[in-house]
C-alpha atoms as a PDB file:
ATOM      1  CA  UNK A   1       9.455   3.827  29.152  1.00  0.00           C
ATOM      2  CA  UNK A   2       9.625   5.093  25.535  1.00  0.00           C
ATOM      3  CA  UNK A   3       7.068   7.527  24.578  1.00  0.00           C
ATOM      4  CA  UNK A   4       5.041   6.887  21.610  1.00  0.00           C
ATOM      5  CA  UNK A   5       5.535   8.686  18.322  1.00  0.00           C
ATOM      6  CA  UNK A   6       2.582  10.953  18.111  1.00  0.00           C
ATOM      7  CA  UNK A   7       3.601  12.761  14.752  1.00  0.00           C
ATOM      8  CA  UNK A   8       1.950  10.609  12.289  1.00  0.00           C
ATOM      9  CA  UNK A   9      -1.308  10.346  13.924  1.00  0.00           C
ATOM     10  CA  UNK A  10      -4.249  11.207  12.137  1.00  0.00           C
ATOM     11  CA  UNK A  11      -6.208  14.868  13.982  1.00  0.00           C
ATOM     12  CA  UNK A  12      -9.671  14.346  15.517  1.00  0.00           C
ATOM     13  CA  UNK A  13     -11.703  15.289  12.058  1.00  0.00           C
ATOM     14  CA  UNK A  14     -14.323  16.466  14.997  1.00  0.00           C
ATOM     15  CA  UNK A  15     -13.006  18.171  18.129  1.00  0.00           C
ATOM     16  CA  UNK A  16     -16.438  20.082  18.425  1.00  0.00           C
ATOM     17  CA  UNK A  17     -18.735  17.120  19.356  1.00  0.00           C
ATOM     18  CA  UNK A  18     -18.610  14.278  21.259  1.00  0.00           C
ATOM     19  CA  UNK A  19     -20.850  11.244  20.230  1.00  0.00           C
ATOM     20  CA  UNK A  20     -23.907  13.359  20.462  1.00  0.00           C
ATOM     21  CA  UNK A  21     -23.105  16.286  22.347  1.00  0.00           C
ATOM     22  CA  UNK A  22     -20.844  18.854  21.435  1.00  0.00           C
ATOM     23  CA  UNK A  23     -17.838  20.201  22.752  1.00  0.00           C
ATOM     24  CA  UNK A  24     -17.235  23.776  23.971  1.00  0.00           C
ATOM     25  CA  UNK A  25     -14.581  24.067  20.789  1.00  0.00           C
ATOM     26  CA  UNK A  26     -15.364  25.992  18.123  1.00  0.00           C
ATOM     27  CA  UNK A  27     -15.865  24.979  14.442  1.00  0.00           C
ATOM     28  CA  UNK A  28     -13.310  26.297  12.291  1.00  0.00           C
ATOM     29  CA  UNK A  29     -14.787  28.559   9.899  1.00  0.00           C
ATOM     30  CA  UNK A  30     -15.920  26.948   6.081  1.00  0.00           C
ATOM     31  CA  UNK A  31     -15.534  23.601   7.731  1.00  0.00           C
ATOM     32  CA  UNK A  32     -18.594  21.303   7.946  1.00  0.00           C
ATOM     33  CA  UNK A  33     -19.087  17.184   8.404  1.00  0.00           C
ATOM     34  CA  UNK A  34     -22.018  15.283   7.982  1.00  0.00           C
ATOM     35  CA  UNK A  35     -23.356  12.705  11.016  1.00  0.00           C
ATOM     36  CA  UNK A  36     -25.476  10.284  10.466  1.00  0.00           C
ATOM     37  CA  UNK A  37     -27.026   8.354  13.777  1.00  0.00           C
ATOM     38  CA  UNK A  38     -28.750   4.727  13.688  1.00  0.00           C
ATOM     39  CA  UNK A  39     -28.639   5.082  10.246  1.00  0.00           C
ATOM     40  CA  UNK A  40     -32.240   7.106  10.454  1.00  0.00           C
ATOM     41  CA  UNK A  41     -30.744  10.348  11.659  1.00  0.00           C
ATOM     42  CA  UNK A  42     -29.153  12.583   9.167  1.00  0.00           C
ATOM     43  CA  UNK A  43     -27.366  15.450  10.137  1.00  0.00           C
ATOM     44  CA  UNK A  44     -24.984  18.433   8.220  1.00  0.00           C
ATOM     45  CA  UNK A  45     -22.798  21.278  10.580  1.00  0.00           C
ATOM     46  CA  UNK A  46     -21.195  24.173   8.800  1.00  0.00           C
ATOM     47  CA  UNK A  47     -18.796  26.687  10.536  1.00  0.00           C
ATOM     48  CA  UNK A  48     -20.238  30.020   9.201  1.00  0.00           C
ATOM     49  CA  UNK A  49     -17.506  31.413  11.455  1.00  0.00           C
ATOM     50  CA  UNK A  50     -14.636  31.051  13.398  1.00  0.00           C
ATOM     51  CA  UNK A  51     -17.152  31.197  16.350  1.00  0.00           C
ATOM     52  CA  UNK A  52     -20.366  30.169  15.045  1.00  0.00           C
ATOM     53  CA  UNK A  53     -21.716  26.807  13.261  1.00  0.00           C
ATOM     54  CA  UNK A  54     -24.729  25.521  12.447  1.00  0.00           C
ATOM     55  CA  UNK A  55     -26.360  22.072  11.953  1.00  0.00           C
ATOM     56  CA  UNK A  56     -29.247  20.925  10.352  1.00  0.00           C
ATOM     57  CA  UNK A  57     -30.706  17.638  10.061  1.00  0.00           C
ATOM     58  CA  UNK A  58     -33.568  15.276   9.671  1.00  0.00           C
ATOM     59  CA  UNK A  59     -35.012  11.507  10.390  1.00  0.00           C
ATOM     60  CA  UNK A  60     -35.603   9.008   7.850  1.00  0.00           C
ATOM     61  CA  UNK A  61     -38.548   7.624   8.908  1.00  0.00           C
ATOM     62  CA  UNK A  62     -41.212  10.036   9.259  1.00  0.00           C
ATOM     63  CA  UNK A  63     -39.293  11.812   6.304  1.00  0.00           C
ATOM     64  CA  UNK A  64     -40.446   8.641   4.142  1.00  0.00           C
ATOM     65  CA  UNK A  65     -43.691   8.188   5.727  1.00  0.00           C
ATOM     66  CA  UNK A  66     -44.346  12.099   4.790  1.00  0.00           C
ATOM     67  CA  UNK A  67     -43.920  10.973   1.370  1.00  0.00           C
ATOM     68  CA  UNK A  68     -46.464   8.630   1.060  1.00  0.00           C
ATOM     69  CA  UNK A  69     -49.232  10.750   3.382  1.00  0.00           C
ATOM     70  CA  UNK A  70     -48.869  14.976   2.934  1.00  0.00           C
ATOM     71  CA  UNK A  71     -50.425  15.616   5.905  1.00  0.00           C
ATOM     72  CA  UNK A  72     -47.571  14.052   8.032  1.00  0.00           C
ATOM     73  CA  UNK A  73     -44.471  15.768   8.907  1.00  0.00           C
ATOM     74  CA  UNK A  74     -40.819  14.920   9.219  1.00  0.00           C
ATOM     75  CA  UNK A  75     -38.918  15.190  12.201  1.00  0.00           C
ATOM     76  CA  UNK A  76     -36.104  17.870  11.894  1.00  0.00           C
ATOM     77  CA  UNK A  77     -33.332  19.064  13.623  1.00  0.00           C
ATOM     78  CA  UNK A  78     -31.424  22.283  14.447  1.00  0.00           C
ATOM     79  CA  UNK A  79     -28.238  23.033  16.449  1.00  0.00           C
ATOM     80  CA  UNK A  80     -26.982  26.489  16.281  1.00  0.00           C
ATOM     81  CA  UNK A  81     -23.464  27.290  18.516  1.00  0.00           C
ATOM     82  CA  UNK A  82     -21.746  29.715  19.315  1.00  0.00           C
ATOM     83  CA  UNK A  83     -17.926  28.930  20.654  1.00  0.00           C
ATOM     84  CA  UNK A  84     -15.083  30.775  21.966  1.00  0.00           C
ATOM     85  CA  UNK A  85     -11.440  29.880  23.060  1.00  0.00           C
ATOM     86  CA  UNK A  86     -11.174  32.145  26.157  1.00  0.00           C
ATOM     87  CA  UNK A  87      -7.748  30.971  27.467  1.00  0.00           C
ATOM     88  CA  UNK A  88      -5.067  28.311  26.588  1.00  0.00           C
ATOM     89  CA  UNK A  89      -6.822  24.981  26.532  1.00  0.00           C
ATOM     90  CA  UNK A  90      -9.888  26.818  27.763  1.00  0.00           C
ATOM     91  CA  UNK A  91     -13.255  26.862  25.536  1.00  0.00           C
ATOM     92  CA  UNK A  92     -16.673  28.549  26.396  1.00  0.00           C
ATOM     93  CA  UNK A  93     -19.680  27.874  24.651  1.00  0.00           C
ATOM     94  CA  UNK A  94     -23.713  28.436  24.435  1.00  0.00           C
ATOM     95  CA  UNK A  95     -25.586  25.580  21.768  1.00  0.00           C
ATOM     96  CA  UNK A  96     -29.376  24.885  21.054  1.00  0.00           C
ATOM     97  CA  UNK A  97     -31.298  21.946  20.254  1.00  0.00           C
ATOM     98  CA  UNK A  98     -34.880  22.150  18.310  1.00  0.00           C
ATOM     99  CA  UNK A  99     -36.580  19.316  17.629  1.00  0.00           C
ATOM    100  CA  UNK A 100     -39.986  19.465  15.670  1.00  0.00           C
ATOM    101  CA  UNK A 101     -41.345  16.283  16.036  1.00  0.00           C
ATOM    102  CA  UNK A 102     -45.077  16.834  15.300  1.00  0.00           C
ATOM    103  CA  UNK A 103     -45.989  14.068  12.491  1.00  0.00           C
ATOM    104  CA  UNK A 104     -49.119  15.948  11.798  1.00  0.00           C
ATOM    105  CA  UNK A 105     -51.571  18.862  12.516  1.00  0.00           C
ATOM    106  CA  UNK A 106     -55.199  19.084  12.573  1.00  0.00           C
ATOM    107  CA  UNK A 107     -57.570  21.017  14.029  1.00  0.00           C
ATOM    108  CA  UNK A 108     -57.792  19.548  17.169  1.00  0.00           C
ATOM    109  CA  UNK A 109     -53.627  19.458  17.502  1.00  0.00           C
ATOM    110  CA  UNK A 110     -51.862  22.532  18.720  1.00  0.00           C
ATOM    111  CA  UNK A 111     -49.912  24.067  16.066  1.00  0.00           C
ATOM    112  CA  UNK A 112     -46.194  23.897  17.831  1.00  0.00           C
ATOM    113  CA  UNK A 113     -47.304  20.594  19.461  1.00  0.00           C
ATOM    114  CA  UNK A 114     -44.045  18.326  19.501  1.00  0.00           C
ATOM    115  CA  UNK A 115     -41.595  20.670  19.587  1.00  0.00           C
ATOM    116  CA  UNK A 116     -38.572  20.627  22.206  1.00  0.00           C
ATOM    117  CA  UNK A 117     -35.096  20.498  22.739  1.00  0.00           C
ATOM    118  CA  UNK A 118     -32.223  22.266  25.275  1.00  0.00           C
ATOM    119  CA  UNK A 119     -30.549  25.456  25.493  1.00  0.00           C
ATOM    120  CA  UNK A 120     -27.035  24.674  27.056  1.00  0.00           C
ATOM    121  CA  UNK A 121     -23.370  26.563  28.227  1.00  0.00           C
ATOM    122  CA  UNK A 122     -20.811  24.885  28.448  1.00  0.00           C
ATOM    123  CA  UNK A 123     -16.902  24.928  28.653  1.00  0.00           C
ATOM    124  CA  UNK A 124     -14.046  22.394  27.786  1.00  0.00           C
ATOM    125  CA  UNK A 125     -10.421  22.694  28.788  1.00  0.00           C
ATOM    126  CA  UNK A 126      -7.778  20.273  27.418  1.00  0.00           C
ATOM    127  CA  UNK A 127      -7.615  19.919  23.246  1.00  0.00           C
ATOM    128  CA  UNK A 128      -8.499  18.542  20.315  1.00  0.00           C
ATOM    129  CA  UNK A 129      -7.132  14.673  21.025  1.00  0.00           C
ATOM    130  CA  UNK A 130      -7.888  14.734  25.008  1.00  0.00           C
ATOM    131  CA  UNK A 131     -10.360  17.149  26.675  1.00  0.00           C
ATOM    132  CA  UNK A 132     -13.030  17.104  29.194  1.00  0.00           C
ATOM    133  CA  UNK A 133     -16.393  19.103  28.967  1.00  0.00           C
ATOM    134  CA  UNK A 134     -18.716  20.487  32.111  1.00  0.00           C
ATOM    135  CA  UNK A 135     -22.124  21.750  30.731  1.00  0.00           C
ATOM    136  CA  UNK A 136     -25.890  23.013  32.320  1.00  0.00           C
ATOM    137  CA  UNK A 137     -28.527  22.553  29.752  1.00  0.00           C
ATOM    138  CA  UNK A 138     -32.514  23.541  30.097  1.00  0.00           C
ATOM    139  CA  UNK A 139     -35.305  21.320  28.677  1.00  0.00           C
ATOM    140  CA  UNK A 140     -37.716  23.259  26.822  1.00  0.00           C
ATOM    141  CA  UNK A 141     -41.289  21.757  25.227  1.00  0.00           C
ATOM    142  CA  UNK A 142     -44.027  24.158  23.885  1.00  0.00           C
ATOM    143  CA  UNK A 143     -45.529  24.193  26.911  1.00  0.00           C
ATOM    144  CA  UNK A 144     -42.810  26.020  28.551  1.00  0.00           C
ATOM    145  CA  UNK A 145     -39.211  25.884  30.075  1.00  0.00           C
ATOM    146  CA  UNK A 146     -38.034  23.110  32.401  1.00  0.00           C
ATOM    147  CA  UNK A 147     -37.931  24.007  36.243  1.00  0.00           C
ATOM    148  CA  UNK A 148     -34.643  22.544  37.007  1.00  0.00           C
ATOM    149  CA  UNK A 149     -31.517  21.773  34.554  1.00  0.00           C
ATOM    150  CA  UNK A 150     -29.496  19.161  33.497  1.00  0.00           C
ATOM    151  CA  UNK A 151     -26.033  18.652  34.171  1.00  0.00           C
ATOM    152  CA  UNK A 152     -23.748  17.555  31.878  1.00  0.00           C
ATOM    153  CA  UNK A 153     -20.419  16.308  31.721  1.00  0.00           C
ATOM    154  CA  UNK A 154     -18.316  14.582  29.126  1.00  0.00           C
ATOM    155  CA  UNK A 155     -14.565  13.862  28.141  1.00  0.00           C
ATOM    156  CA  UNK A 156     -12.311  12.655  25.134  1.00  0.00           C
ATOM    157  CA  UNK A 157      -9.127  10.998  25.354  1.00  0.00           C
ATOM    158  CA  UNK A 158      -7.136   9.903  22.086  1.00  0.00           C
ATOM    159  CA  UNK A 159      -5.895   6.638  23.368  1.00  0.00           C
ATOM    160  CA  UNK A 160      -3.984   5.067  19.970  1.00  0.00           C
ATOM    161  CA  UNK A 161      -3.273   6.556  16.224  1.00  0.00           C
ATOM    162  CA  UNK A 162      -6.934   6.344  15.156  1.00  0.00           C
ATOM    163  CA  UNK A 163      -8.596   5.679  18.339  1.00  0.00           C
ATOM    164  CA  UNK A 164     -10.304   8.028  20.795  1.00  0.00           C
ATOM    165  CA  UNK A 165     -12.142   6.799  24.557  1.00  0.00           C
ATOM    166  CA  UNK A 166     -14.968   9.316  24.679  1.00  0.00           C
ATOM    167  CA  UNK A 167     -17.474   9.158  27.346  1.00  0.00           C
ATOM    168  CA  UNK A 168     -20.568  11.739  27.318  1.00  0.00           C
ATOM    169  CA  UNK A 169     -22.485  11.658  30.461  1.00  0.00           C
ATOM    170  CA  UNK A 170     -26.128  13.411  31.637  1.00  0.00           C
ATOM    171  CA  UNK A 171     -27.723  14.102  35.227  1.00  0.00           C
ATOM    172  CA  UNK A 172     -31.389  14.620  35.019  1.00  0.00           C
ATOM    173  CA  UNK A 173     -33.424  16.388  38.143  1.00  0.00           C
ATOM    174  CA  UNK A 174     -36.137  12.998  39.295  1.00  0.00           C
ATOM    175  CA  UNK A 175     -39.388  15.031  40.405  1.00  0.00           C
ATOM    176  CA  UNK A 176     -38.839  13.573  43.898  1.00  0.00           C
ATOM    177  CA  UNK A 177     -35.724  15.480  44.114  1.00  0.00           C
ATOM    178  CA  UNK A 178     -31.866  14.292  43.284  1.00  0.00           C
ATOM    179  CA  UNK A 179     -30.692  13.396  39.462  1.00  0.00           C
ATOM    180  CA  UNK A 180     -30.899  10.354  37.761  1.00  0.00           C
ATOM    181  CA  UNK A 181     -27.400   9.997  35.584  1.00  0.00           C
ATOM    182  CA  UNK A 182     -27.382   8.624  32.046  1.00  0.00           C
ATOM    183  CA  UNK A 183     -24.129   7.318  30.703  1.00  0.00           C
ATOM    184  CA  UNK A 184     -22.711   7.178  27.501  1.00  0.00           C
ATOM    185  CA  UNK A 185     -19.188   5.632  27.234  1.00  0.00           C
ATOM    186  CA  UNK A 186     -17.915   4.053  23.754  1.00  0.00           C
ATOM    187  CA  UNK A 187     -14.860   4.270  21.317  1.00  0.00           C
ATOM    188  CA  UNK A 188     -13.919   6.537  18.324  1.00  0.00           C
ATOM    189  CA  UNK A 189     -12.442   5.026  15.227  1.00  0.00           C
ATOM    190  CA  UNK A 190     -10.490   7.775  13.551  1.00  0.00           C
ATOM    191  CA  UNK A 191      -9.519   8.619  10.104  1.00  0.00           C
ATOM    192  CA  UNK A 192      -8.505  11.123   7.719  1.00  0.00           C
ATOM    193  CA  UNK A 193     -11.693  12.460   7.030  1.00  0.00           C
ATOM    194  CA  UNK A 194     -14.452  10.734   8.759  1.00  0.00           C
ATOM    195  CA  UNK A 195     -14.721   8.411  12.512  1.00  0.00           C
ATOM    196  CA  UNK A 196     -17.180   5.756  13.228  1.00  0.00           C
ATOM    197  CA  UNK A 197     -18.315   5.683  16.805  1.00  0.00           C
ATOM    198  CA  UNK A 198     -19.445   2.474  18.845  1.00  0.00           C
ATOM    199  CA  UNK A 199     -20.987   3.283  22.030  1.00  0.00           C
ATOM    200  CA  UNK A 200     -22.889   2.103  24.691  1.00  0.00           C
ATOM    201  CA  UNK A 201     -25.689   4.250  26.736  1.00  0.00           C
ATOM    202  CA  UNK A 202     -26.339   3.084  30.219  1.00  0.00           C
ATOM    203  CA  UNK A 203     -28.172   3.907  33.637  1.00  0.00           C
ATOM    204  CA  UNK A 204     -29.899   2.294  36.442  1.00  0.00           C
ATOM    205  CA  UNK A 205     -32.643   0.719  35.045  1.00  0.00           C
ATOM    206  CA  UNK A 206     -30.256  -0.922  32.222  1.00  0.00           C
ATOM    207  CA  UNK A 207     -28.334  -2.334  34.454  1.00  0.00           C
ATOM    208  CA  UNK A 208     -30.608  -4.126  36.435  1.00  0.00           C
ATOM    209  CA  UNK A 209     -31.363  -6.263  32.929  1.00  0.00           C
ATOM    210  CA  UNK A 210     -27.413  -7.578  33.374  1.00  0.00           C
ATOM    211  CA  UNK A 211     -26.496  -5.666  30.137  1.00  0.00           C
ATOM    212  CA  UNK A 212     -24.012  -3.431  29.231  1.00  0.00           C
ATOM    213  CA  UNK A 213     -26.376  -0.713  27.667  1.00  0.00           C
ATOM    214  CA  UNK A 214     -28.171   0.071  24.497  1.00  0.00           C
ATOM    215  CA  UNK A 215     -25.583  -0.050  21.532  1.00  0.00           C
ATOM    216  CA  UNK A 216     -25.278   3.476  19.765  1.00  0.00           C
ATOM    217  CA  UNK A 217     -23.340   3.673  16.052  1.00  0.00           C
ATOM    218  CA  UNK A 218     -22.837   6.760  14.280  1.00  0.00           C
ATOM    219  CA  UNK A 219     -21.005   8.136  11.462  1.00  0.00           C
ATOM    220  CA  UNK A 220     -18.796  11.503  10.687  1.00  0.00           C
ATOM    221  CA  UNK A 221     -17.744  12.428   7.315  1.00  0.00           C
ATOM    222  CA  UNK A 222     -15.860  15.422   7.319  1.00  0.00           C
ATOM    223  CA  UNK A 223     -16.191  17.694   4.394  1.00  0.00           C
END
């Protein structure tokens, strides 16, 4: 059987996430895309280095809503990550999630009420088009740090000139002891400078409704 002509194909504008997630591949330094989620979430990513990047984002929603009454807050978002090729086709990272999403204060609500996110490692082997990604994230809250992590474990594989399989998978510790797995499995448009994802998420309970998950779209523009 022939093999296919890969020269013309267009690069993966975004080796350093997945749909959601990211990779353990590094940014390359004063490189940056915007993402936009559902059409409500709005986020930017910069590479300040070769080995660090840093996104920033916000949701629509509340953003408007805080608009029309001061007292209410937007929801924001912040993923530093720090990235590091270690070995051929071998990446090791650390990332962070912070989400503030306390609409408002008062008196009677706890200033850092609302805020939460993960602190993860991770590390990817394979490249750019085709890789797969082991991670172990911790929930954190304001309350305090999660007991038990979450396992993580997702893949990329560039299947045609601009299209990618990408699946991006979680394992979440049930109080009761075992994890209950979250899928996320969809397809990557590719072009030049920007990819439109269609995805799927999926567990258990979805299932059991005879459905093939809760449709996800997002956006990349590369900049």
């Amino acid at each position: 059987m022939a093999q296919r002509d890969k020269s013309s194909w267009v690069p993966n504008p975004t080796p350093s996430k997945y749909f959601l997630g990211p990779t353990a591949i590094p940014m390359e330094k004063n490189t940056g895309y915007y993402q936009n989620s559902y059409i409500l979430f709005n986020e930017g990513y910069y590479g300040v280095t070769n080995w660090f990047s840093m996104g920033v984002g916000f949701e629509f929603l509340s953003t408007f809503i805080t608009l029309a009454n001061p007292p209410w807050r937007p929801i924001i978002l912040a993923h530093p990550k720090i990235a590091f090729k270690v070995a051929d086709k071998l990446y090791a990272g650390v990332s962070g999630l912070y989400i503030n999403a306390t609409l408002f204060n008062d008196k009677d609500t706890p200033k850092m009420e609302g805020t939460f996110g993960v602190v993860m490692g991770q590390v990817t082997y394979g490249t750019n088009e085709t890789n797969v990604t082991a991670g172990v994230a911790y929930g954190y809250s304001w309350d305090g740090m999660a007991d038990k992590p979450i396992f993580t474990l997702g893949g990329s594989w560039r299947a045609a000139r601009r299209l990618a399989l990408v699946t991006e998978d979680y394992f979440i510790p049930k109080s009761g002891g075992g994890l209950y797995p979250v899928f996320m499995y969809g397809m990557r448009f590719i072009g030049e400078k920007m990819c439109f994802d269609l995805a799927f998420i999926d567990n258990a309970n979805i299932a059991e409704a005879d459905i093939v998950g809760i449709p996800y779209i997002g956006l990349t523009i590369v900049f």
